[in-house]
C-alpha atoms as a PDB file:
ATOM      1  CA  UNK A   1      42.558 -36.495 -60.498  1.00  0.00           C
ATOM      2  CA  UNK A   2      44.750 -37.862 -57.445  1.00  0.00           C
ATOM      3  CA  UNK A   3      47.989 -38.476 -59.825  1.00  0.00           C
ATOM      4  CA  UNK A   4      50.167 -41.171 -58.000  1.00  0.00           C
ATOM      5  CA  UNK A   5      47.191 -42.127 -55.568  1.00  0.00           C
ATOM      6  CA  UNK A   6      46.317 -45.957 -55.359  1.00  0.00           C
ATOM      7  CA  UNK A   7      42.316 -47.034 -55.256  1.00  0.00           C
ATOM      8  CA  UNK A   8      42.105 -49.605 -53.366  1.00  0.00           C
ATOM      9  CA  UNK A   9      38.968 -51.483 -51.106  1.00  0.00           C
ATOM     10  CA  UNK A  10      40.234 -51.742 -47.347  1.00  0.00           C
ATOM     11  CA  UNK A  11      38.668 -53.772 -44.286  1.00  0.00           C
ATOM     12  CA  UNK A  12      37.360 -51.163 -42.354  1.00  0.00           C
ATOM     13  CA  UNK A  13      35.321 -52.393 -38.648  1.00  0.00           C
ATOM     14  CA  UNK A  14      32.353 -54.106 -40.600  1.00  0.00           C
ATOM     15  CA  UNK A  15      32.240 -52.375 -43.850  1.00  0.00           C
ATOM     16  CA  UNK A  16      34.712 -52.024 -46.806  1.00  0.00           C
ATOM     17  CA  UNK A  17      35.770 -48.926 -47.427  1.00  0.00           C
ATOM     18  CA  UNK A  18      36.523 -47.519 -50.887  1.00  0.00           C
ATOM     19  CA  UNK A  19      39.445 -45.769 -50.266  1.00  0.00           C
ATOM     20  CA  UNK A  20      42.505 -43.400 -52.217  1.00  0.00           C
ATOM     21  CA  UNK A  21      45.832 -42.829 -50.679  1.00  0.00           C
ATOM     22  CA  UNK A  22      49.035 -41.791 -51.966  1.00  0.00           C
ATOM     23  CA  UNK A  23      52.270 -39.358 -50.729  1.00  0.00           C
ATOM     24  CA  UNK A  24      54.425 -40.144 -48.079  1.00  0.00           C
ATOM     25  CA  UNK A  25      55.537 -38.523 -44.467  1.00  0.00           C
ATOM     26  CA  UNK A  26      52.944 -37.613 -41.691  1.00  0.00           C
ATOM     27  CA  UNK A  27      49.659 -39.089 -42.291  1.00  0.00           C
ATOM     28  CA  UNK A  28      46.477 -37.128 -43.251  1.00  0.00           C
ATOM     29  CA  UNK A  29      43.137 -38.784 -43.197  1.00  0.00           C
ATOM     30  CA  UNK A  30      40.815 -36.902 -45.227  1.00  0.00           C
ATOM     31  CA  UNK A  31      36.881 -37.661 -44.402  1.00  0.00           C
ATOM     32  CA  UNK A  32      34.271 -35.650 -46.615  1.00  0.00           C
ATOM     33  CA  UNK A  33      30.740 -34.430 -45.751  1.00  0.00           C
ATOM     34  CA  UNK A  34      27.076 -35.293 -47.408  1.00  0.00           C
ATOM     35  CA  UNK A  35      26.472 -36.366 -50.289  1.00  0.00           C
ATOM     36  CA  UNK A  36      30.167 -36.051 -51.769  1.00  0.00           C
ATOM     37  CA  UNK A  37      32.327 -38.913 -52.072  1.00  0.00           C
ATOM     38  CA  UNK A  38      36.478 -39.102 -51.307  1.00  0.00           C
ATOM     39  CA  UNK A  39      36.447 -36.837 -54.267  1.00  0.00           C
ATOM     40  CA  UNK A  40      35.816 -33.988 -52.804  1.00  0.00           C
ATOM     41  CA  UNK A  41      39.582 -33.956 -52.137  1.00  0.00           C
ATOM     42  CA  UNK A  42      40.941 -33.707 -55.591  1.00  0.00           C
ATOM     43  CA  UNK A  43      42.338 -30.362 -55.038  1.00  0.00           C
ATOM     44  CA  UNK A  44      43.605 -30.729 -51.406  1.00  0.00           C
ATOM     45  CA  UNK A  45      45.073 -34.332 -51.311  1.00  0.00           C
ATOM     46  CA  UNK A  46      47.344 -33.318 -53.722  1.00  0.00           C
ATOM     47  CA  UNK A  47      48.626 -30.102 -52.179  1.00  0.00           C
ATOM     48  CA  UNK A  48      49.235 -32.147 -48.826  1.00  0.00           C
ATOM     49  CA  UNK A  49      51.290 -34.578 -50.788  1.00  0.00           C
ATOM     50  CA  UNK A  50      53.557 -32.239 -52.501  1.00  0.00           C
ATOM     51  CA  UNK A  51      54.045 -30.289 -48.632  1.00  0.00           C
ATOM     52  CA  UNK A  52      55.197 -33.917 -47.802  1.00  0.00           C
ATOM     53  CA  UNK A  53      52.537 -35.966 -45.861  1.00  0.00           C
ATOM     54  CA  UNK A  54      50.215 -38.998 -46.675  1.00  0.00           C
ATOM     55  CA  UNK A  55      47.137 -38.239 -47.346  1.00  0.00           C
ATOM     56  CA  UNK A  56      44.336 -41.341 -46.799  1.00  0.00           C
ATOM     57  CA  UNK A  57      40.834 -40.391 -48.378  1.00  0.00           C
ATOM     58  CA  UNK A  58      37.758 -42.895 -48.095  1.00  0.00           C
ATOM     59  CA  UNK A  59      34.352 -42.705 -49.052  1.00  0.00           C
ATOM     60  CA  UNK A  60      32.757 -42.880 -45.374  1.00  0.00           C
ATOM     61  CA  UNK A  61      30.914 -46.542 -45.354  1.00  0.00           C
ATOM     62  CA  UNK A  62      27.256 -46.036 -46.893  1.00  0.00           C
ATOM     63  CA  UNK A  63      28.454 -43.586 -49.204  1.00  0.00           C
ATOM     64  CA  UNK A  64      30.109 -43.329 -52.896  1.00  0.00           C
ATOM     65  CA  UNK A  65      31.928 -46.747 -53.395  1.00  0.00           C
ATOM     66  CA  UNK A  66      31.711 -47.983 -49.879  1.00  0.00           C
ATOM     67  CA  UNK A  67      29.621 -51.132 -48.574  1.00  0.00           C
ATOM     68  CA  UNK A  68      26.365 -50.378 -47.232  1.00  0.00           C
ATOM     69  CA  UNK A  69      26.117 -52.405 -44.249  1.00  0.00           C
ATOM     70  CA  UNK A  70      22.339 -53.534 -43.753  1.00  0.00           C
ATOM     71  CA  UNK A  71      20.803 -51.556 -40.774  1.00  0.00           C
ATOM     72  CA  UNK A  72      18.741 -52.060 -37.323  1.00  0.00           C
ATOM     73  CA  UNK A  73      16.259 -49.937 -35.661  1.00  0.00           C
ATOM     74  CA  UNK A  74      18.310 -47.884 -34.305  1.00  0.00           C
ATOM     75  CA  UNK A  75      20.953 -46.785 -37.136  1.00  0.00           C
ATOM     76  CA  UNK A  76      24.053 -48.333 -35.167  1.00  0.00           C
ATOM     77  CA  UNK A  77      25.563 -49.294 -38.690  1.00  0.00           C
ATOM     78  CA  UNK A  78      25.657 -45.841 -39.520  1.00  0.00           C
ATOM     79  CA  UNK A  79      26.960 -44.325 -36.596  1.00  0.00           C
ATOM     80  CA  UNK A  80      29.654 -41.931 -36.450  1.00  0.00           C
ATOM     81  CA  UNK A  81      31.197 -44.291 -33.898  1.00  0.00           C
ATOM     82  CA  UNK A  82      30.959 -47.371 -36.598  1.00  0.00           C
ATOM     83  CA  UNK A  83      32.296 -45.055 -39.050  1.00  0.00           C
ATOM     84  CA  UNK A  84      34.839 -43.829 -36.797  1.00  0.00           C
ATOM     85  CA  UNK A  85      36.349 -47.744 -36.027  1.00  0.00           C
ATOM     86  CA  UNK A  86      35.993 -48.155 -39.785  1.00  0.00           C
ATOM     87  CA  UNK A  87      38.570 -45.462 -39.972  1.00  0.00           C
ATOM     88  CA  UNK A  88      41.145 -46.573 -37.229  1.00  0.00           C
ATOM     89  CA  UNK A  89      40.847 -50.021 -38.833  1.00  0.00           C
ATOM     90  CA  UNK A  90      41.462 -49.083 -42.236  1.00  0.00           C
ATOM     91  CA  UNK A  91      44.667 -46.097 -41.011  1.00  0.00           C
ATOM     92  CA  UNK A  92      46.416 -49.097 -38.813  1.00  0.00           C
ATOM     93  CA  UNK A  93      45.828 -51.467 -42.184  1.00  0.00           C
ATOM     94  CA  UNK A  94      47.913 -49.302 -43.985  1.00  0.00           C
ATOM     95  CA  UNK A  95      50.329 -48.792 -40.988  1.00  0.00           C
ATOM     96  CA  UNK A  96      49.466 -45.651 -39.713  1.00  0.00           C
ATOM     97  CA  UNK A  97      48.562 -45.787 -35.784  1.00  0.00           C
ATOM     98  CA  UNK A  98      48.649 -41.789 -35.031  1.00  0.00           C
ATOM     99  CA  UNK A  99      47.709 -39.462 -37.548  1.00  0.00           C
ATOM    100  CA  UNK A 100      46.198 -35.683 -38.216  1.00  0.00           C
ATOM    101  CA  UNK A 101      42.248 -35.831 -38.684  1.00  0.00           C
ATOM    102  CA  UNK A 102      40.176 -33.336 -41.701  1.00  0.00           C
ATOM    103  CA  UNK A 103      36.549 -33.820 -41.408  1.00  0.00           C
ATOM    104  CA  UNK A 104      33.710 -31.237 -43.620  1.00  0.00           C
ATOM    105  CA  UNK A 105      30.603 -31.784 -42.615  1.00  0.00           C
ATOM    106  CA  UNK A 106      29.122 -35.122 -41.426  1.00  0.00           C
ATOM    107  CA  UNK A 107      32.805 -36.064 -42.208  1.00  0.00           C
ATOM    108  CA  UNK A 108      33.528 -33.996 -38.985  1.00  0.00           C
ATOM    109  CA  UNK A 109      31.238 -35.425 -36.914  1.00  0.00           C
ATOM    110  CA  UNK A 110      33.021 -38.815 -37.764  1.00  0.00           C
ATOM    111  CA  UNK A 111      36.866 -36.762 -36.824  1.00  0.00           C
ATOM    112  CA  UNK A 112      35.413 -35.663 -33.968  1.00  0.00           C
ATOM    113  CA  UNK A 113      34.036 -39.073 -32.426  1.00  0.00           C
ATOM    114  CA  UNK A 114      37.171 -40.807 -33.723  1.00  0.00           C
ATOM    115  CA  UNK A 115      39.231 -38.010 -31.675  1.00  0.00           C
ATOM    116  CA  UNK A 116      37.085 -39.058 -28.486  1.00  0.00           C
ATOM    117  CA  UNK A 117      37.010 -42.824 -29.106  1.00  0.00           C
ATOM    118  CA  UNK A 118      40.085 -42.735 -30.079  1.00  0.00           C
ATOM    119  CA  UNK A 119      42.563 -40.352 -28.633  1.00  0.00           C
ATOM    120  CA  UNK A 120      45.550 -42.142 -29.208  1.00  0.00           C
ATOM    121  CA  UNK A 121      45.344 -42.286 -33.231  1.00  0.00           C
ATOM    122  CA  UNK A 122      44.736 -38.586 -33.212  1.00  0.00           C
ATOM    123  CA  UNK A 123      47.563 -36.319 -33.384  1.00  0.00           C
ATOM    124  CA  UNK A 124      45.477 -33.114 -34.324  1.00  0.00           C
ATOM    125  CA  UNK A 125      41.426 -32.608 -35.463  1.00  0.00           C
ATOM    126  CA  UNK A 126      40.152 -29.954 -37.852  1.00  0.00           C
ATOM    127  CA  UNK A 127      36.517 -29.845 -38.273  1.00  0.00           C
ATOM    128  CA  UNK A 128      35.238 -27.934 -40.924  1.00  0.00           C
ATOM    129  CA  UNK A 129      31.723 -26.395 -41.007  1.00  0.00           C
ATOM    130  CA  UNK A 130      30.444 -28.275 -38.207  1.00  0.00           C
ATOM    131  CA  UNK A 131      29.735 -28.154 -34.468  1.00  0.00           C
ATOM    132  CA  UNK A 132      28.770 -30.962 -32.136  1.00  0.00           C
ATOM    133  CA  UNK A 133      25.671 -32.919 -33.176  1.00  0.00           C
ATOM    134  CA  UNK A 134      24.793 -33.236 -29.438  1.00  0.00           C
ATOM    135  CA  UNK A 135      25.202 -29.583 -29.609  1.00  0.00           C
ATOM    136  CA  UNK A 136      23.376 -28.399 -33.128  1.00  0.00           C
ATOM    137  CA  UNK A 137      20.492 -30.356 -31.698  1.00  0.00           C
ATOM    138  CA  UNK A 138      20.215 -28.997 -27.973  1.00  0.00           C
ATOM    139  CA  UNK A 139      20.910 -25.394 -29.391  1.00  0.00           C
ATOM    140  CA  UNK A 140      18.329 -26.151 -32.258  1.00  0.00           C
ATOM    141  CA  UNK A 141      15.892 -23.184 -33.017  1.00  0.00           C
ATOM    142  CA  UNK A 142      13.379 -21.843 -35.183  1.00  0.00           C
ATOM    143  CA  UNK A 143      16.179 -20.365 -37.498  1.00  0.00           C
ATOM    144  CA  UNK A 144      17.917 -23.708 -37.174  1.00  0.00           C
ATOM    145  CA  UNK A 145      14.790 -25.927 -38.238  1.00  0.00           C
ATOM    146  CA  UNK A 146      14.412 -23.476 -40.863  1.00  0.00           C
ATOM    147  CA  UNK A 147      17.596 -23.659 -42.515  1.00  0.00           C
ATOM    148  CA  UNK A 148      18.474 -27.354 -41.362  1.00  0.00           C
ATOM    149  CA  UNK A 149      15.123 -28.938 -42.298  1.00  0.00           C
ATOM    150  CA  UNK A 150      16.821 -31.716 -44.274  1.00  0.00           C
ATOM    151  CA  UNK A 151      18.342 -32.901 -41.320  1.00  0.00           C
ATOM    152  CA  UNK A 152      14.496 -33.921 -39.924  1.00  0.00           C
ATOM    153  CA  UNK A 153      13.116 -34.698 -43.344  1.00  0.00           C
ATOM    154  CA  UNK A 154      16.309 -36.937 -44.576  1.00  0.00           C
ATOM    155  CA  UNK A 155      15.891 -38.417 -40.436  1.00  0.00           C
ATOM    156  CA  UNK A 156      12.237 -39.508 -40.712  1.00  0.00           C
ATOM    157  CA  UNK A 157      12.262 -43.516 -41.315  1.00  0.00           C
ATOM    158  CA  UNK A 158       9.043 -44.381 -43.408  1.00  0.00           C
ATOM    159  CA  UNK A 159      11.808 -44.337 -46.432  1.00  0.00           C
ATOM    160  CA  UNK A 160       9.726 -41.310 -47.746  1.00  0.00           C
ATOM    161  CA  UNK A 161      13.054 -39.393 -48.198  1.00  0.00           C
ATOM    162  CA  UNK A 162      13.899 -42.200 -50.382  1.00  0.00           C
ATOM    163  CA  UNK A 163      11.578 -42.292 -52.620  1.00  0.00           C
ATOM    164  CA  UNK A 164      11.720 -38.097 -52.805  1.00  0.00           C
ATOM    165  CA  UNK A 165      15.616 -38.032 -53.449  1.00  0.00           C
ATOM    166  CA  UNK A 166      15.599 -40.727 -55.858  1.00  0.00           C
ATOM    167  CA  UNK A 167      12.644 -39.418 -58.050  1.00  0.00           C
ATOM    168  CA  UNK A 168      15.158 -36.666 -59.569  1.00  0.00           C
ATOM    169  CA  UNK A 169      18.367 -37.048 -57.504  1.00  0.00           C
ATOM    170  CA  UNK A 170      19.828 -34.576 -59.948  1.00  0.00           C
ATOM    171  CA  UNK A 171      16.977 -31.933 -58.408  1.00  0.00           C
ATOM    172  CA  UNK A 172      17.379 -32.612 -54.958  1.00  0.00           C
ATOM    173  CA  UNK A 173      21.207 -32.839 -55.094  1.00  0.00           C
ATOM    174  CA  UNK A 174      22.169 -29.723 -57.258  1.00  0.00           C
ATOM    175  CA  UNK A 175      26.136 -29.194 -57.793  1.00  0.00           C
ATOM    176  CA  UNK A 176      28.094 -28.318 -61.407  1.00  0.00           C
ATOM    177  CA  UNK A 177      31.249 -29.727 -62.943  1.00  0.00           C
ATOM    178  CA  UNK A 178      32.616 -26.343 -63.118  1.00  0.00           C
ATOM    179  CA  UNK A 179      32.242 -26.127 -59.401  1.00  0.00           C
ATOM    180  CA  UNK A 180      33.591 -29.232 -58.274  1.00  0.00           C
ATOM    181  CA  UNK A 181      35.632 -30.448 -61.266  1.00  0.00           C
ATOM    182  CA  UNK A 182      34.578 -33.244 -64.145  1.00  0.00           C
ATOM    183  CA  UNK A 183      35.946 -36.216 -62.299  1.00  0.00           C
ATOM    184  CA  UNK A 184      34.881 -35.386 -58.802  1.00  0.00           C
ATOM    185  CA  UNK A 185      31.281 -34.414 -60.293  1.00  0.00           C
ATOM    186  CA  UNK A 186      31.119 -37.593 -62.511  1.00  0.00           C
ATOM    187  CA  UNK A 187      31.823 -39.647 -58.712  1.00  0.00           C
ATOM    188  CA  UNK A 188      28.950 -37.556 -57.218  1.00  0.00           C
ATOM    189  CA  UNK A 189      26.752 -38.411 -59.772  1.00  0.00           C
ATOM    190  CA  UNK A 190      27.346 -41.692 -59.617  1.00  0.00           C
ATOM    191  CA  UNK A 191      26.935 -41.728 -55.689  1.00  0.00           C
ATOM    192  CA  UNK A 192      23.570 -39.649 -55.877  1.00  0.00           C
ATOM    193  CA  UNK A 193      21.610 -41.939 -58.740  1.00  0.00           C
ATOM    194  CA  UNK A 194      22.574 -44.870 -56.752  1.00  0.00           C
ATOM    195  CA  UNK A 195      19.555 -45.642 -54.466  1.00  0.00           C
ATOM    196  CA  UNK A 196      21.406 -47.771 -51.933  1.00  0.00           C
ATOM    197  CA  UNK A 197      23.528 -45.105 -51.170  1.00  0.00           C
ATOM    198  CA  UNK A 198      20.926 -42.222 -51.206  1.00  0.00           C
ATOM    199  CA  UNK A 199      19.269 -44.928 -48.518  1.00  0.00           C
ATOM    200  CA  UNK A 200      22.743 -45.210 -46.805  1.00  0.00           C
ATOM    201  CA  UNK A 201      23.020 -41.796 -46.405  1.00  0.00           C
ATOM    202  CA  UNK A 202      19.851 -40.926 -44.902  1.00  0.00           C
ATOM    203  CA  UNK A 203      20.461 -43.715 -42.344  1.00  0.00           C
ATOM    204  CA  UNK A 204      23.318 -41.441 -41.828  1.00  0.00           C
ATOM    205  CA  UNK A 205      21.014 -38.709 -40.564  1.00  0.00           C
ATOM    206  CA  UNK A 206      18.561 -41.142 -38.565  1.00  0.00           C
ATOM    207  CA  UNK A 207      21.705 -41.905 -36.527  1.00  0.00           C
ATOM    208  CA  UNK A 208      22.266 -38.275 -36.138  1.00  0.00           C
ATOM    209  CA  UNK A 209      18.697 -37.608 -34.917  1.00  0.00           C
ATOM    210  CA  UNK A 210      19.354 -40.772 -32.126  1.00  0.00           C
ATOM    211  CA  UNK A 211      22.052 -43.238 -31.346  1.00  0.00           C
ATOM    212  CA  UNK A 212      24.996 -40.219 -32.336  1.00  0.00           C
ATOM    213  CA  UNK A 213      23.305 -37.511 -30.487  1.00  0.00           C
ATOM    214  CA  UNK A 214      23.058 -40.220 -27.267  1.00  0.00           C
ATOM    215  CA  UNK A 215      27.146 -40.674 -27.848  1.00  0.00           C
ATOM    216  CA  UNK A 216      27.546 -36.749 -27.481  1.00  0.00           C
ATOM    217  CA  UNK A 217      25.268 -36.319 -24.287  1.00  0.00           C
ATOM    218  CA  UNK A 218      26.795 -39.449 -22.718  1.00  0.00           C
ATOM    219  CA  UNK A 219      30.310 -38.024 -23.197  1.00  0.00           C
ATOM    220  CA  UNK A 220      29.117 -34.585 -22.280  1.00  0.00           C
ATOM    221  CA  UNK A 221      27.899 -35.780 -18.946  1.00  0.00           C
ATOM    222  CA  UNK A 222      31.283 -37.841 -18.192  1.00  0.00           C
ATOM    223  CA  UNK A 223      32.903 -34.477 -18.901  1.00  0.00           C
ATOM    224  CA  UNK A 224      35.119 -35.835 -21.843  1.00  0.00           C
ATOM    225  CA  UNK A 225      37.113 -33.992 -24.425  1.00  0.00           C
ATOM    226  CA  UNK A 226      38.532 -33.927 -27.141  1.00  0.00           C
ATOM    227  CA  UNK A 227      42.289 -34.582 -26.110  1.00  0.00           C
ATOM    228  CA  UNK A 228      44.287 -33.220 -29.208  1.00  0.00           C
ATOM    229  CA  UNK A 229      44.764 -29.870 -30.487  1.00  0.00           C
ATOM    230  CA  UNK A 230      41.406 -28.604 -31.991  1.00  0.00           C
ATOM    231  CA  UNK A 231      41.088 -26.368 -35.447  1.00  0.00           C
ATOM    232  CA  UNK A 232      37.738 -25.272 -36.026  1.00  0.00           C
ATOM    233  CA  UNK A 233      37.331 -23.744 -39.762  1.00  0.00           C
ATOM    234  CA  UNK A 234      33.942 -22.525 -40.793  1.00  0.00           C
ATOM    235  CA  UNK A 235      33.169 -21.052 -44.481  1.00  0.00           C
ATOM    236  CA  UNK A 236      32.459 -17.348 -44.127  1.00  0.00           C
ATOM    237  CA  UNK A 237      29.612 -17.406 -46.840  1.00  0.00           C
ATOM    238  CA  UNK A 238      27.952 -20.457 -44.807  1.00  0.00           C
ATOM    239  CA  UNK A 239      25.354 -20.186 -42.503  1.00  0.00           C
ATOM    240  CA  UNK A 240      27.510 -21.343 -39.654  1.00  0.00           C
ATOM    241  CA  UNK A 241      28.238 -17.742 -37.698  1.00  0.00           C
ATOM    242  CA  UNK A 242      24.538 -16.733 -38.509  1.00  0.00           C
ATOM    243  CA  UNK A 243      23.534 -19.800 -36.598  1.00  0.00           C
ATOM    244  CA  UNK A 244      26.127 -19.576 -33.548  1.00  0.00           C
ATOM    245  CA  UNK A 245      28.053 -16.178 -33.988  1.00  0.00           C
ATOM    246  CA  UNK A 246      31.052 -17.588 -31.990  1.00  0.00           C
ATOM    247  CA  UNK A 247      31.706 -21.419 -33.207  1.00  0.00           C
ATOM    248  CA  UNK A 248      35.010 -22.003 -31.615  1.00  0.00           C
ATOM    249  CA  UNK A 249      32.971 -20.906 -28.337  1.00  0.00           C
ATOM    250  CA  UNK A 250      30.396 -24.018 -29.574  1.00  0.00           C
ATOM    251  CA  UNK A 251      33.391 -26.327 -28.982  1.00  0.00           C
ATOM    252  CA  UNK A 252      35.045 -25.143 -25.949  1.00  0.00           C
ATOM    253  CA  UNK A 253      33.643 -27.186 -23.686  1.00  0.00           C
ATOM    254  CA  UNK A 254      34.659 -30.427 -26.375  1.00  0.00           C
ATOM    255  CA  UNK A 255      38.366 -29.230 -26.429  1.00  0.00           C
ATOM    256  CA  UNK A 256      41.454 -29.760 -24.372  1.00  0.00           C
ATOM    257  CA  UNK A 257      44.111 -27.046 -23.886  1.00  0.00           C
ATOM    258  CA  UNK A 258      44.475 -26.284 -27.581  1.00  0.00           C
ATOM    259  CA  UNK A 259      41.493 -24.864 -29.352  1.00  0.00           C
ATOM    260  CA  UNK A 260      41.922 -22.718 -32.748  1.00  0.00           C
ATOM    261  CA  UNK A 261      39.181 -20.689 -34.895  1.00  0.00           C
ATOM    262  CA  UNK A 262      39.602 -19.955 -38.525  1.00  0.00           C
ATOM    263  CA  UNK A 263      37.140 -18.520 -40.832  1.00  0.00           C
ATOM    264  CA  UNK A 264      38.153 -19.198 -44.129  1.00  0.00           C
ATOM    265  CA  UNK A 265      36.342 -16.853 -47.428  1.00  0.00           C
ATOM    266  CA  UNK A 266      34.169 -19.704 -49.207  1.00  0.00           C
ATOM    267  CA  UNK A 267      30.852 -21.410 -49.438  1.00  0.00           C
ATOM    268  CA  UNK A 268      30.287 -24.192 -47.631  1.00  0.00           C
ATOM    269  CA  UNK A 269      32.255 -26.887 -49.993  1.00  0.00           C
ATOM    270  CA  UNK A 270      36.368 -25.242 -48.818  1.00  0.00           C
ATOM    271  CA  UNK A 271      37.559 -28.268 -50.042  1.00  0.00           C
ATOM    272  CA  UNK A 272      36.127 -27.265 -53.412  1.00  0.00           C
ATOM    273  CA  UNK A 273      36.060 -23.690 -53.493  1.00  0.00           C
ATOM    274  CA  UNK A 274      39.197 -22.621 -51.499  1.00  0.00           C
ATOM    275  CA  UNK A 275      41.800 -25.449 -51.304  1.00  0.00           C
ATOM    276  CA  UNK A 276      44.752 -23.489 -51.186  1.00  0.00           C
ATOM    277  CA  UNK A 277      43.409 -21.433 -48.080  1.00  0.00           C
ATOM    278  CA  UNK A 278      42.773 -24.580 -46.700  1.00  0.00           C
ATOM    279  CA  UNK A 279      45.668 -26.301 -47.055  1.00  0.00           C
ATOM    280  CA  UNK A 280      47.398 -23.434 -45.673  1.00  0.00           C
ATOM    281  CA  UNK A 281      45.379 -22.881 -42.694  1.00  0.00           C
ATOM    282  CA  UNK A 282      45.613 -26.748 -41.214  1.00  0.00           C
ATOM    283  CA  UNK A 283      49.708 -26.549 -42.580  1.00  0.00           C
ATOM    284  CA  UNK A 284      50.291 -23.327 -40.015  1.00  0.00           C
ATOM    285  CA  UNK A 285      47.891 -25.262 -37.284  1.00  0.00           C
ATOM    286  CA  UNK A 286      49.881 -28.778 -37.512  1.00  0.00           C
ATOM    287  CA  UNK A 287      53.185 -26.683 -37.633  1.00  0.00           C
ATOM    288  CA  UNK A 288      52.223 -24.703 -34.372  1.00  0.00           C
ATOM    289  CA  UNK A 289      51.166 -27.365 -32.712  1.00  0.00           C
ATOM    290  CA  UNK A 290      54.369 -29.809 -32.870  1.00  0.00           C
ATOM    291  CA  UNK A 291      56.235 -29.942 -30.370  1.00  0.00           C
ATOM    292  CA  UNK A 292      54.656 -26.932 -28.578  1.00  0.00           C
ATOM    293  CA  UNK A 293      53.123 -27.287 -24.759  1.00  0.00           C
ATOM    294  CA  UNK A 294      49.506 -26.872 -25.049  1.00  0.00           C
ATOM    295  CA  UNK A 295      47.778 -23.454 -25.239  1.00  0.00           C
ATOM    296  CA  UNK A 296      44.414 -21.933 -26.533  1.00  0.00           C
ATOM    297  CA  UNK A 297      44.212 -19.383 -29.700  1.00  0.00           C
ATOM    298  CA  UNK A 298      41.342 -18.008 -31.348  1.00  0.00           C
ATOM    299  CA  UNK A 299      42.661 -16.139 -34.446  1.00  0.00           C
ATOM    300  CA  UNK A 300      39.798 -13.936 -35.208  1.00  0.00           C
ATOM    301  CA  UNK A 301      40.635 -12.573 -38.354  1.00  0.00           C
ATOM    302  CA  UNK A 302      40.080 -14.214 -41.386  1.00  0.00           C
ATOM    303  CA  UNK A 303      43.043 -15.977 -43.142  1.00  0.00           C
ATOM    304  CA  UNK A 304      44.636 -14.519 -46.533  1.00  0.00           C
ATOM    305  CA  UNK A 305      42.909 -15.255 -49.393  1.00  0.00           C
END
């Protein structure tokens, strides 16, 4: 898994960051979603290498190998801002000051606040499986509450979630080495039996609930965007276009001139279950938007499988 990659612990902005890089060329920074680790990767990283880029993939701080930073009442530590300067600090450490952005999950919400706190490291964001957390939560439903409960159960802070999870993390958290490969799934399971990072990662989702959805609506009301060239993938056997029917239309008024759409034919885990669609999708996005004035596309039909 990652042949050639170095493993290395990097300074990130209060929290050390267990982090894999390798390749060399443009640089990629890879950011997974809950409860995977860097791993999730292992079949994209290396695909991006061999097209000729550097690819940088951490375990966000709280999860897999990464410190845990202790926390305050209001979840600041685990902030997609905090995790966001963890990421510019740790990119500029290994001398990259602009680079491409991949975020799954609560890995995009981290892309996505680094592309607004930080527009000039950002060459180009893809978010995958993901809309605004300011905007999941204002739109939020009875079909969303039903489908999303974890978000409010893993965001309640009497630790009960805790305690739940850890009982029989194997239960709660339910993935197979076939699915996500023997390594990667041996990382996981590490990660998920660990009760400082189950606790880590629910602090995740308290800062969701608060303190992240606060940075949305504040930026929101200031009117400001997402400056880069925006690809929005979702997973066409994920609940995303049940929830929202058109998700690039969730982002529009996040984006700048450039805004792409691209369902991809997967589950929810694309980095797992369709990396070569993947790869080629944000390949064709980076390669249309170098160089290019800025314009708007939304591709509506689903990419070759």
């Amino acid at each position: 898994m990652f042949e050639g990659f170095a493993l290395e612990r990097r300074e990130g902005a209060g929290a050390q960051l267990h982090v894999r890089y390798g390749g060399s060329g443009p640089a990629v920074l890879l950011l997974h979603g809950h409860p995977r680790t860097h791993a999730t990767w292992h079949r994209v990283a290396p695909r991006l290498v061999a097209a000729g880029h550097t690819v940088v993939c951490p375990d966000l701080r709280g999860y897999g190998r990464s410190s845990k930073p202790p926390t305050d009442a209001e979840h600041r530590p685990y902030a997609k801002r905090a995790m966001a300067e963890d990421c510019v600090a740790v990119m500029r450490g290994l001398g990259h000051r602009r680079f491409a952005v991949v975020g799954h999950d609560r890995g995009a919400y981290v892309a996505s606040r680094l592309a607004l706190d930080h527009p000039e490291a950002v060459s180009a964001l893809t978010v995958l499986d993901a809309v605004p957390i300011g905007e999941a939560l204002r739109r939020c439903d009875a079909k969303f509450a039903a489908s999303w409960w974890h978000w409010f159960f893993l965001g309640q802070t009497d630790k009960r979630a805790e305690r739940i999870i850890n009982a029989d993390p194997d239960a709660w958290y339910r993935a197979t080495p076939a699915h996500m490969g023997a390594e990667a799934y041996a990382d996981y399971q590490r990660a998920i039996h660990d009760p400082a990072t189950v606790h880590a990662m629910c602090e995740d989702y308290r800062a969701g609930l608060g303190v992240d959805r606060d940075h949305d609506d504040a930026d929101q009301q200031a009117g400001r965007r997402i400056r880069c060239p925006l690809q929005v993938v979702w997973a066409t056997l994920d609940d995303l276009p049940d929830l929202y029917g058109d998700v690039p239309a969730v982002w529009r008024d996040w984006a700048g001139d450039r805004l792409e759409g691209r369902p991809i034919e997967s589950g929810h885990h694309i980095a797992e279950e369709a990396p070569e669609a993947l790869v080629r999708a944000v390949r064709a996005f980076w390669r249309t938007t170098a160089g290019q004035g800025t314009r708007t596309e939304r591709p509506t039909g689903p990419l070759d499988h």
